[in-house]
N, C-alpha and C. Protein backbone atom coordinates (compact mmCIF):
# COMPACT_ATOMS: atom_id res chain seq x y z
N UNK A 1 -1.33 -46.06 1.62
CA UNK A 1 -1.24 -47.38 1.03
C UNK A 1 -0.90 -48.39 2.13
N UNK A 2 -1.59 -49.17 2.47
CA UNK A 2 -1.41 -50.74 2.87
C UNK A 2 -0.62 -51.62 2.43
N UNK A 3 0.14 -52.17 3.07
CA UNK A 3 1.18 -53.20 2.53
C UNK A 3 0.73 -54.79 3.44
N UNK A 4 0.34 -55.85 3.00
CA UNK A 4 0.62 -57.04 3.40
C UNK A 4 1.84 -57.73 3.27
N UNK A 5 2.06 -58.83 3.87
CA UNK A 5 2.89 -59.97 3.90
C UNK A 5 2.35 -61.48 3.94
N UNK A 6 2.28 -62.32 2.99
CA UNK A 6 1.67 -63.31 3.56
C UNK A 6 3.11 -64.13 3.20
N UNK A 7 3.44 -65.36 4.09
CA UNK A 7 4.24 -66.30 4.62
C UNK A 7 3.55 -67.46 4.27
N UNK A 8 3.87 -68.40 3.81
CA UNK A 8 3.51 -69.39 3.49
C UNK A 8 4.59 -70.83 3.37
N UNK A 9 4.42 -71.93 4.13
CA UNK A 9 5.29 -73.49 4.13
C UNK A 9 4.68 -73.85 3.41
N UNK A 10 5.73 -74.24 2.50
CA UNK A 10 5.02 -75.19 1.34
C UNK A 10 6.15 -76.57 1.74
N UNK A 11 4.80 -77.82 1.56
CA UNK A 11 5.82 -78.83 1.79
C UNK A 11 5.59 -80.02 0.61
N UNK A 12 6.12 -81.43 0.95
CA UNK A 12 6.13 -82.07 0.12
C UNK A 12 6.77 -81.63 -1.32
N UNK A 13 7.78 -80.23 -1.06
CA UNK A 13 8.43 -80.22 -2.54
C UNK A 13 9.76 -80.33 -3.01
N UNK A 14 10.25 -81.87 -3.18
CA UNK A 14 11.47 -82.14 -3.13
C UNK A 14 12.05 -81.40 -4.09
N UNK A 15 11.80 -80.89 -5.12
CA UNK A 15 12.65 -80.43 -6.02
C UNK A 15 12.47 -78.55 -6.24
N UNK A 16 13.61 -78.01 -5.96
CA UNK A 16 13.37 -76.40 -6.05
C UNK A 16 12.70 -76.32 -6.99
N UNK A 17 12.47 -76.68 -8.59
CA UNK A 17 11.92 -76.03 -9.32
C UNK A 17 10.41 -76.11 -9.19
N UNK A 18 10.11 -77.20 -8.60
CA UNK A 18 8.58 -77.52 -8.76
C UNK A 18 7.82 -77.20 -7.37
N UNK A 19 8.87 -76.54 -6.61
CA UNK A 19 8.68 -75.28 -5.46
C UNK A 19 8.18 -73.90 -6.46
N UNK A 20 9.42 -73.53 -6.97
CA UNK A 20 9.11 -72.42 -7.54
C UNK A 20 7.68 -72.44 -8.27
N UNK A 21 7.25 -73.44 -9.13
CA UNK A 21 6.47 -73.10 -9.90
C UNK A 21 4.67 -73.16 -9.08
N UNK A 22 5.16 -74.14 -8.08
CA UNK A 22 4.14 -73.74 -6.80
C UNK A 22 3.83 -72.08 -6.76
N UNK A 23 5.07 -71.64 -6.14
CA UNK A 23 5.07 -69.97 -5.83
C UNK A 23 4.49 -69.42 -6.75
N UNK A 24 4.64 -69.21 -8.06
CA UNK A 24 4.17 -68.80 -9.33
C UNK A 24 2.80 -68.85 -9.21
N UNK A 25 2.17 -70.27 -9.52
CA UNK A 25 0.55 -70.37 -9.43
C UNK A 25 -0.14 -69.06 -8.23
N UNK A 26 0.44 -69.85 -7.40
CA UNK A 26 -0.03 -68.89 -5.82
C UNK A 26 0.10 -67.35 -6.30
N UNK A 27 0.99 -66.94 -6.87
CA UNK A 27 1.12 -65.23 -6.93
C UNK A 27 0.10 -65.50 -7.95
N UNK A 28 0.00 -65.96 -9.16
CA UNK A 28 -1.51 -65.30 -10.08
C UNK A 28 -2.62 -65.67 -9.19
N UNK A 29 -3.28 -66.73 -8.16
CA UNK A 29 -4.28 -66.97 -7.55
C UNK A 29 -4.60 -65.94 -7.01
N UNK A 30 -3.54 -64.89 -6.49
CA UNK A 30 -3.80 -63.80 -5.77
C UNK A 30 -3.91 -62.54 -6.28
N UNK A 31 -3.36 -62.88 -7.75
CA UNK A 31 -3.27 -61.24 -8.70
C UNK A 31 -1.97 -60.45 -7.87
N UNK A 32 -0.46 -60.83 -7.99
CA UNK A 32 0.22 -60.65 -7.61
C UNK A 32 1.01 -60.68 -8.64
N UNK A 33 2.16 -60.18 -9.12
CA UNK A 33 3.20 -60.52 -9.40
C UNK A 33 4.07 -61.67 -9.25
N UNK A 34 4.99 -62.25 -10.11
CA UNK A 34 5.44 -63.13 -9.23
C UNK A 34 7.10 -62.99 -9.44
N UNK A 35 6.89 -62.26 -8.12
CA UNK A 35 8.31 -61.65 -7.63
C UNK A 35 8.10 -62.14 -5.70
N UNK A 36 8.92 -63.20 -5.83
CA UNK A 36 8.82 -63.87 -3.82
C UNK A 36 9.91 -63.82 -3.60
N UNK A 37 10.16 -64.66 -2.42
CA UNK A 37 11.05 -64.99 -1.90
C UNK A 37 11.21 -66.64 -1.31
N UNK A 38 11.60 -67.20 -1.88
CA UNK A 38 11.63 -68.90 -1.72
C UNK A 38 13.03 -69.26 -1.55
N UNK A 39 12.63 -69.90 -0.09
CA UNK A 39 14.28 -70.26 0.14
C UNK A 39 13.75 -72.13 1.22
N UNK A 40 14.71 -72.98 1.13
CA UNK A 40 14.51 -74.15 1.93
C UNK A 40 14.18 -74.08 3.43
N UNK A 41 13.32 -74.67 3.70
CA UNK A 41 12.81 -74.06 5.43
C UNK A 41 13.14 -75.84 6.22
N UNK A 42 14.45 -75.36 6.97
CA UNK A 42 14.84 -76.45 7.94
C UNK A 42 14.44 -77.58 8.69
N UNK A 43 12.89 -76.55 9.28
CA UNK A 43 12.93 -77.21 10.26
C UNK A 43 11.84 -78.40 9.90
N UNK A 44 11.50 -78.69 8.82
CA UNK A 44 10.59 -79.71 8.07
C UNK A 44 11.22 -80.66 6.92
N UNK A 45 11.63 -82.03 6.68
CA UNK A 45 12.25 -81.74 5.56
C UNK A 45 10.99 -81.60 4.45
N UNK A 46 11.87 -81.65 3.27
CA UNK A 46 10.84 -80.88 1.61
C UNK A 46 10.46 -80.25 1.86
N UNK A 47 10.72 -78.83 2.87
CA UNK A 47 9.55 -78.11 2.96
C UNK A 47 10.47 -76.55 2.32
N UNK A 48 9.78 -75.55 1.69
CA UNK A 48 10.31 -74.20 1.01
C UNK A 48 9.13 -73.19 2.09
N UNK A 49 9.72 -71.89 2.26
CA UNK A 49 9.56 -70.78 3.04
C UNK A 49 9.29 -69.61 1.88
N UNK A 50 8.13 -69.29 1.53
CA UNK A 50 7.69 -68.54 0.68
C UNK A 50 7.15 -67.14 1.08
N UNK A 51 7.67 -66.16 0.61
CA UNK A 51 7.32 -64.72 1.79
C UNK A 51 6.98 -64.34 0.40
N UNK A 52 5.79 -63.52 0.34
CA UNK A 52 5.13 -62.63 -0.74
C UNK A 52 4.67 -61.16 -0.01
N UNK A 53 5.18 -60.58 -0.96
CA UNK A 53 4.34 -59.29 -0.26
C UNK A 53 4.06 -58.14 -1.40
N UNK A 54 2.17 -57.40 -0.75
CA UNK A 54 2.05 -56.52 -2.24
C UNK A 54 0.89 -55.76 -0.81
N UNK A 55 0.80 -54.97 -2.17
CA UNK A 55 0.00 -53.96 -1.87
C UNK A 55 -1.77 -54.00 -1.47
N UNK A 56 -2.32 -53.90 -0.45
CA UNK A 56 -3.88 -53.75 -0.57
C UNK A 56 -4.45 -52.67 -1.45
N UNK A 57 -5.42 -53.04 -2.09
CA UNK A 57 -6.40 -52.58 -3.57
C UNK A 57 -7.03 -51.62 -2.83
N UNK A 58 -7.92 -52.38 -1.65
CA UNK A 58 -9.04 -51.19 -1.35
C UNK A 58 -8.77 -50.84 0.02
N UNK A 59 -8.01 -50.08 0.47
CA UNK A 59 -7.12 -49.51 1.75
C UNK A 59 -8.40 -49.90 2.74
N UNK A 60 -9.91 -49.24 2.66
CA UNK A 60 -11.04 -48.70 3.01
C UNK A 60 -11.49 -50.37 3.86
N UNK A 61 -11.44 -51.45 2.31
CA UNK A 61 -11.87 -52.56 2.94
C UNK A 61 -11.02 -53.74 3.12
N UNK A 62 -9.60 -53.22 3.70
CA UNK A 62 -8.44 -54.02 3.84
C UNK A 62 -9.24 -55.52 4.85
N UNK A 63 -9.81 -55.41 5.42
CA UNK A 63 -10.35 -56.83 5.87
C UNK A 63 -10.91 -57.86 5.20
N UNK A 64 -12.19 -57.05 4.42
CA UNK A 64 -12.68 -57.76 3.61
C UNK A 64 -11.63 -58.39 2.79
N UNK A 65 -10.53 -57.61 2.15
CA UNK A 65 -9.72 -58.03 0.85
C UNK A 65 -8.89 -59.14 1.51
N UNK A 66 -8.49 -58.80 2.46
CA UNK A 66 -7.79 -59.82 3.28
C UNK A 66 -8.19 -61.20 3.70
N UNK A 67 -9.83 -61.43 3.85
CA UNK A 67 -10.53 -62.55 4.06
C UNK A 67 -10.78 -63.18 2.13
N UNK A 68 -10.77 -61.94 1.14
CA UNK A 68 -11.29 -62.86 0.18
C UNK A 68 -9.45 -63.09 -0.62
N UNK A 69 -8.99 -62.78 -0.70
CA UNK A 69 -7.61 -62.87 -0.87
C UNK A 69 -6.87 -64.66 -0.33
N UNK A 70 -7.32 -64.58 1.13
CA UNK A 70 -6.68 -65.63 1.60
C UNK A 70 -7.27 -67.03 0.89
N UNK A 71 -9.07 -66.64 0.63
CA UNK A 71 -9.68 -67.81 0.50
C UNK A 71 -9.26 -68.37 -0.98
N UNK A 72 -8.90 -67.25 -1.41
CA UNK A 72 -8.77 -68.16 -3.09
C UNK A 72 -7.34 -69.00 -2.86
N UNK A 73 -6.87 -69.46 -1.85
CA UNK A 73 -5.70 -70.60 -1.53
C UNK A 73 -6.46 -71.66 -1.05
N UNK A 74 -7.14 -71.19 0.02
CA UNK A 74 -7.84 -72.19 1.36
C UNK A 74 -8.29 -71.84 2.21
N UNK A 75 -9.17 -72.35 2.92
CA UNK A 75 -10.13 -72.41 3.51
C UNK A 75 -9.66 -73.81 5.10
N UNK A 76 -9.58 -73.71 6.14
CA UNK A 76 -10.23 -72.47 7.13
C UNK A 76 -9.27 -71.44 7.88
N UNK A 77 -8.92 -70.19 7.80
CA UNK A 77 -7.64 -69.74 8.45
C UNK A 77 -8.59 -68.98 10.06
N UNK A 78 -7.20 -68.50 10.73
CA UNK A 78 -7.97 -68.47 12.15
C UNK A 78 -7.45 -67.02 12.11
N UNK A 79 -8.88 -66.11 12.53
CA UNK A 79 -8.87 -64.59 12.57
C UNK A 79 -8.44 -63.98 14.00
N UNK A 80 -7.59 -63.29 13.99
CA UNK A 80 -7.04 -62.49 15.27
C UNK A 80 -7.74 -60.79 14.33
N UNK A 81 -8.73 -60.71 15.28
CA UNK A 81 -9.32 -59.08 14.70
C UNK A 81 -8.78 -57.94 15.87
N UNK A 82 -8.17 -56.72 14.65
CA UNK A 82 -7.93 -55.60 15.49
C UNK A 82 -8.51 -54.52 15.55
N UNK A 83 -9.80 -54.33 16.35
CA UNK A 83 -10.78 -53.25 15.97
C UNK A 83 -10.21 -52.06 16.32
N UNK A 84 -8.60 -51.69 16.50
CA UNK A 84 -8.37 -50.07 16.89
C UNK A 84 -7.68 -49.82 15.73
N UNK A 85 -7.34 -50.58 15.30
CA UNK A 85 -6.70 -50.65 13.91
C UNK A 85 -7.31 -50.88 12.61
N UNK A 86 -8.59 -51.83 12.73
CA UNK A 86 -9.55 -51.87 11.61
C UNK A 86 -8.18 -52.79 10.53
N UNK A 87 -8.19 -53.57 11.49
CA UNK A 87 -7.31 -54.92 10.57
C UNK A 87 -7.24 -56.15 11.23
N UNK A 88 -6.93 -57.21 10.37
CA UNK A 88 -7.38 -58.70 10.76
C UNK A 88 -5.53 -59.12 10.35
N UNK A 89 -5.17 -59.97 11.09
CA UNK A 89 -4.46 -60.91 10.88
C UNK A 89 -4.57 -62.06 11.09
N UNK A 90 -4.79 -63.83 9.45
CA UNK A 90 -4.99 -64.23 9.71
C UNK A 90 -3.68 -65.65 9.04
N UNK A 91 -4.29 -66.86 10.09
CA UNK A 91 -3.15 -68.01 10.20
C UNK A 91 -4.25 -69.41 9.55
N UNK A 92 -3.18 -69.57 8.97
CA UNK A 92 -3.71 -70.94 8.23
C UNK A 92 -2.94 -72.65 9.23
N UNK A 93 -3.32 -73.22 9.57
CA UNK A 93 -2.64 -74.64 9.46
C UNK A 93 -3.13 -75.83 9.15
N UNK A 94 -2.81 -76.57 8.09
CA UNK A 94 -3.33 -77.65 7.31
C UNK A 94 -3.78 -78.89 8.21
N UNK A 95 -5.15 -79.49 8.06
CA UNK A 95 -5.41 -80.58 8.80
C UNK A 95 -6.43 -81.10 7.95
N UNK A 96 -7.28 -82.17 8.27
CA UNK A 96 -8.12 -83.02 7.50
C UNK A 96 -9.10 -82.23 7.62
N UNK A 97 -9.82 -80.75 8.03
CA UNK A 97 -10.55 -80.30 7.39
C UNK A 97 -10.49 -79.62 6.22
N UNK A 98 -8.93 -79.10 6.16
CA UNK A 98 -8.87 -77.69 4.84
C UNK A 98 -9.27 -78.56 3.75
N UNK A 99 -9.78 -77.32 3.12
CA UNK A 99 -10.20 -77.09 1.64
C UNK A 99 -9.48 -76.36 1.00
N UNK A 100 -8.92 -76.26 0.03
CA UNK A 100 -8.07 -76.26 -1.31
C UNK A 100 -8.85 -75.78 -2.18
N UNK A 101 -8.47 -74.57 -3.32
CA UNK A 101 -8.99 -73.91 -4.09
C UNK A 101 -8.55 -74.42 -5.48
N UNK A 102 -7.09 -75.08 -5.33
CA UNK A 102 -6.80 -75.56 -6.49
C UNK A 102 -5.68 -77.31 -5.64
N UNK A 103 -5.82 -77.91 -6.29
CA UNK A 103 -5.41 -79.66 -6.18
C UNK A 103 -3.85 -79.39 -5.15
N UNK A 104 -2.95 -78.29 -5.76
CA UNK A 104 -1.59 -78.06 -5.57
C UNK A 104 -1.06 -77.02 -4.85
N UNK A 105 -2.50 -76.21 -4.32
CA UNK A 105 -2.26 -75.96 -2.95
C UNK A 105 -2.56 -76.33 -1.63
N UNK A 106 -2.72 -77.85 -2.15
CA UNK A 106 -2.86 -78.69 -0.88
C UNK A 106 -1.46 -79.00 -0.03
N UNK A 107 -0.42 -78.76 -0.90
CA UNK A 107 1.21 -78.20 -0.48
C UNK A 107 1.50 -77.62 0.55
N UNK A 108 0.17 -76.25 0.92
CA UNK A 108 0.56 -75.24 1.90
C UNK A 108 0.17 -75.90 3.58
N UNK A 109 1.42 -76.31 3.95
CA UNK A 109 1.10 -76.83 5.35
C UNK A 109 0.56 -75.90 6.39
N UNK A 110 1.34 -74.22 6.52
CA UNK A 110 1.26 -73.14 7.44
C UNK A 110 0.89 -71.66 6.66
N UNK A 111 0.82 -70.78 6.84
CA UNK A 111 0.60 -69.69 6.52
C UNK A 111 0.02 -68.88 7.30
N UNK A 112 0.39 -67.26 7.01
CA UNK A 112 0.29 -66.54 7.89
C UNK A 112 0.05 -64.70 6.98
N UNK A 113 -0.97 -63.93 7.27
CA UNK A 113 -1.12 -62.89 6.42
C UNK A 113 -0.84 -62.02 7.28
N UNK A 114 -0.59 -60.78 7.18
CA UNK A 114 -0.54 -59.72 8.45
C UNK A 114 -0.47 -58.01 7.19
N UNK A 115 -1.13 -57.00 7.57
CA UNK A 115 -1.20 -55.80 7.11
C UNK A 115 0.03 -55.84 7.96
N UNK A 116 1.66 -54.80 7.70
CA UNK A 116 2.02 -54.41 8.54
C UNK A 116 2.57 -53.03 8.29
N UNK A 117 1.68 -52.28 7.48
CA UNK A 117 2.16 -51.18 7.00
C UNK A 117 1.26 -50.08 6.66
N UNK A 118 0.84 -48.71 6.97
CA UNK A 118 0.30 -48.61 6.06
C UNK A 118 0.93 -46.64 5.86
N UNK A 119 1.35 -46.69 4.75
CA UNK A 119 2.26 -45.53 4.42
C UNK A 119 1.50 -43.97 3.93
């Protein structure tokens, strides 16, 4: 079994709850649970530090799942490929090109996915 982590800054959200309910959307976008970890991230103000982590579906095509996974947030993240490993780790950072899958994850300033497990 494969384990991911994806990391995600969410900003512009002055109020914890309407952080949280950010986090929420994001875990069903992904078919996740929504069990995170959201805590205030310093070094931005309004900004929350969102760590999710679950399991890869298809061990076999952990890349693929990993490229279509990320996209249902946004669109364009930057691929670091590991062909001895047969895994991708990839980084998002928000600028006037991204594209947005839904209006309110236009929130996500940074993000970051990484396999770092596989048991």
């Amino acid at each position: 079994m494969k384990t991911f982590y994806l990391t995600i800054i969410l900003d512009h959200q002055t109020q914890p709850e309407k952080a949280r309910r950010l986090a929420a959307r994001i875990c069903r976008a992904l078919d996740l649970p929504e069990q995170f970890n959201l805590s205030p991230y310093d070094k931005f103000p309004d900004c929350y530090k969102l760590i999710l982590k679950g399991q890869v579906i298809r061990p076999e095509a952990s890349v693929e799942e990993s490229l279509e996974r990320t996209w249902r947030l946004a669109n364009t993240w930057i691929a670091n490929y590991r062909p001895d490993e047969g895994e991708v780790e990839l980084m998002f950072v928000r600028n006037e090109d991204s594209r947005f899958r839904h209006p309110t994850f236009s929130a996500i300033r940074w993000a970051h996915w990484e396999i770092v497990a596989q048991v």
